[in-house]
Protein backbone atom coordinates (compact mmCIF):
# COMPACT_ATOMS: atom_id res chain seq x y z
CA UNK A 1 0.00 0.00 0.00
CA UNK A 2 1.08 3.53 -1.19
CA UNK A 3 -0.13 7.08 -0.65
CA UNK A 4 -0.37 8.42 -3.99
CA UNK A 5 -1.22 12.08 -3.04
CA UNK A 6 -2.99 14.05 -0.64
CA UNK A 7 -5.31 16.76 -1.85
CA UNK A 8 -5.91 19.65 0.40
CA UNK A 9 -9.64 20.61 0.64
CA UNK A 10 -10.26 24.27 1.88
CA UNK A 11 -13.79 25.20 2.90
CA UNK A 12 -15.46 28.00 1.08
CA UNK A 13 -19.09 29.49 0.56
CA UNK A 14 -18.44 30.28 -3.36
CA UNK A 15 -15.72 28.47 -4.58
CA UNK A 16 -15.46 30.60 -7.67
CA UNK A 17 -13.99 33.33 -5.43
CA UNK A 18 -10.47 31.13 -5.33
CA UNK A 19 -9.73 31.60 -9.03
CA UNK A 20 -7.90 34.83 -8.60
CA UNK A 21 -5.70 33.95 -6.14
CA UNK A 22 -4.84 30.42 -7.32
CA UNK A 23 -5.15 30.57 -10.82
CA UNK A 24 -4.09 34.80 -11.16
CA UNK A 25 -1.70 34.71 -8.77
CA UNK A 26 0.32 31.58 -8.71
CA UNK A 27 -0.48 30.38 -11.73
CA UNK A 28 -2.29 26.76 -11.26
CA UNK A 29 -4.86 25.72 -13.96
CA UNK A 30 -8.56 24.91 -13.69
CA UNK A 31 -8.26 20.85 -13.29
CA UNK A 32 -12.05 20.46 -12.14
CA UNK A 33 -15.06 22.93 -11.88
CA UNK A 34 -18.32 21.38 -10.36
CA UNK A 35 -19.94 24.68 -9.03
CA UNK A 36 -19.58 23.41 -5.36
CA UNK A 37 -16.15 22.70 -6.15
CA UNK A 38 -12.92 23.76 -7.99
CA UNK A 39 -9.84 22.06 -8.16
CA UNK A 40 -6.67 23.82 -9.13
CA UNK A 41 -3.28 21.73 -10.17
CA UNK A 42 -0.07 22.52 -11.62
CA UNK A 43 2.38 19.80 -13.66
CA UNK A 44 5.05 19.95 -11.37
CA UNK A 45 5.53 16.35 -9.67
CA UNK A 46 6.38 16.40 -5.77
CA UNK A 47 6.40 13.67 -3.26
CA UNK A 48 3.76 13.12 -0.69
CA UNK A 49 3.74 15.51 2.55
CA UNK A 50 1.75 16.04 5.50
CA UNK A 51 3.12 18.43 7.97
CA UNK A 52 2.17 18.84 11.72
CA UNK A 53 3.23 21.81 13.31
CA UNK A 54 2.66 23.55 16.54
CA UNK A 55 3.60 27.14 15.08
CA UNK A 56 4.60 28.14 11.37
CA UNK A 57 8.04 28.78 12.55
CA UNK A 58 9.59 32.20 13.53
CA UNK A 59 6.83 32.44 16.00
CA UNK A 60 3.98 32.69 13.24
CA UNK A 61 0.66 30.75 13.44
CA UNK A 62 0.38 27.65 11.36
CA UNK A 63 -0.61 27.70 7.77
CA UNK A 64 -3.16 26.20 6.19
CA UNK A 65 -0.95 25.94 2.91
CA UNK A 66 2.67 26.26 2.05
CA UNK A 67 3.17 26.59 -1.89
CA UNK A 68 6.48 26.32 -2.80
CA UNK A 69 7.55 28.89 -6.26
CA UNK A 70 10.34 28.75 -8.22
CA UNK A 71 9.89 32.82 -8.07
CA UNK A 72 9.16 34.04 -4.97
CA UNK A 73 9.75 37.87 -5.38
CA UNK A 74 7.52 37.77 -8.83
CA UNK A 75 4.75 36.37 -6.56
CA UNK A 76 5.59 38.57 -4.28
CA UNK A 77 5.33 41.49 -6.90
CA UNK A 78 2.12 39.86 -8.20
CA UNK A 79 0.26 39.83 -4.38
CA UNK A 80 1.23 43.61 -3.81
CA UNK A 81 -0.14 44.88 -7.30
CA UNK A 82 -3.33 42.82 -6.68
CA UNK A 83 -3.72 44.71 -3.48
CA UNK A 84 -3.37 41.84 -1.62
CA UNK A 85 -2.35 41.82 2.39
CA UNK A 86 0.75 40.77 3.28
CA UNK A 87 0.89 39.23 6.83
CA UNK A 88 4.56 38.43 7.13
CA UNK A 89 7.63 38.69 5.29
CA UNK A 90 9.29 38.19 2.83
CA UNK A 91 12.24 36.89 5.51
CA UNK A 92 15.01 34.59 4.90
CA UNK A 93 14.56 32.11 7.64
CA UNK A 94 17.48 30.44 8.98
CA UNK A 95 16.48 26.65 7.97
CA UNK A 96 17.04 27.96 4.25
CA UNK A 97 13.56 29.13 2.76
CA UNK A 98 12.70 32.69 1.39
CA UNK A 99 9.03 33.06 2.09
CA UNK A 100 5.70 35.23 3.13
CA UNK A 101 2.43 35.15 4.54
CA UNK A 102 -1.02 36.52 3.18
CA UNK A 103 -4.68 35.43 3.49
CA UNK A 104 -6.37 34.03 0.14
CA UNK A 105 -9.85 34.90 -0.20
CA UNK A 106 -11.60 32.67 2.14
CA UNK A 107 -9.28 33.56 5.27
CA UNK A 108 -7.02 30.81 5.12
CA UNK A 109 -3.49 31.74 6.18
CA UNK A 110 -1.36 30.46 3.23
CA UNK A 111 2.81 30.26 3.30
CA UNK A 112 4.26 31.20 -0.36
CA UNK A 113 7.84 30.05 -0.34
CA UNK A 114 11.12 29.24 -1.93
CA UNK A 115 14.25 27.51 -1.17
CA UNK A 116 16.85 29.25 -0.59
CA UNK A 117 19.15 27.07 -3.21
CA UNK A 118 15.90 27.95 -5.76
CA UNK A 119 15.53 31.08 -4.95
């Protein structure tokens, strides 16, 4: 038996709402649209990861999401000229990632990062 992938499944009143932060802003394509839900994927292949965390490091909260880029400062760019709240960073963090916080639409805290070997 094999984990093949884990999906993450945010809750949200209109669903539509999350195509202009996942699809404007990083990028992902329209997979699946039912209405009641949409499903946004990219073609990069990544192994399977759950993380459990007790704070986000740095003493921030947990995220709901951490998206790795392989351009974190044109995200970056991209959140600030969509008007879009950032709650922390960017920061080089001392385990190696370049990274920042902001909300997407539906309140959920996400983590936009990079490595710093990426980045």
């Amino acid at each position: 038996m094999a984990v093949r992938r884990i999906v993450a499944n945010l809750r949200a009143d209109d669903p539509s709402l999350a195509r202009s932060f996942y699809h404007d802003l990083l990028g992902l394509d329209v997979a699946m649209d039912h209405g009641w839900i949409v499903t946004f994927a990219g073609d990069a292949l990544s192994p399977v990861q759950v993380s459990i965390a007790s704070e986000g490091g740095s003493g921030t909260p947990v995220p709901a999401l951490s998206i790795e880029v392989d351009d974190i400062d044109e995200v970056f760019h991209r959140a600030v000229s969509a008007g879009l709240a950032i709650v922390y960073g960017p920061t080089d963090e001392p385990w190696g990632v370049r990274r920042f916080f902001l909300h997407d639409p539906f309140g959920n805290l996400v983590n936009i990062l990079s490595h710093a070997h990426e980045a």
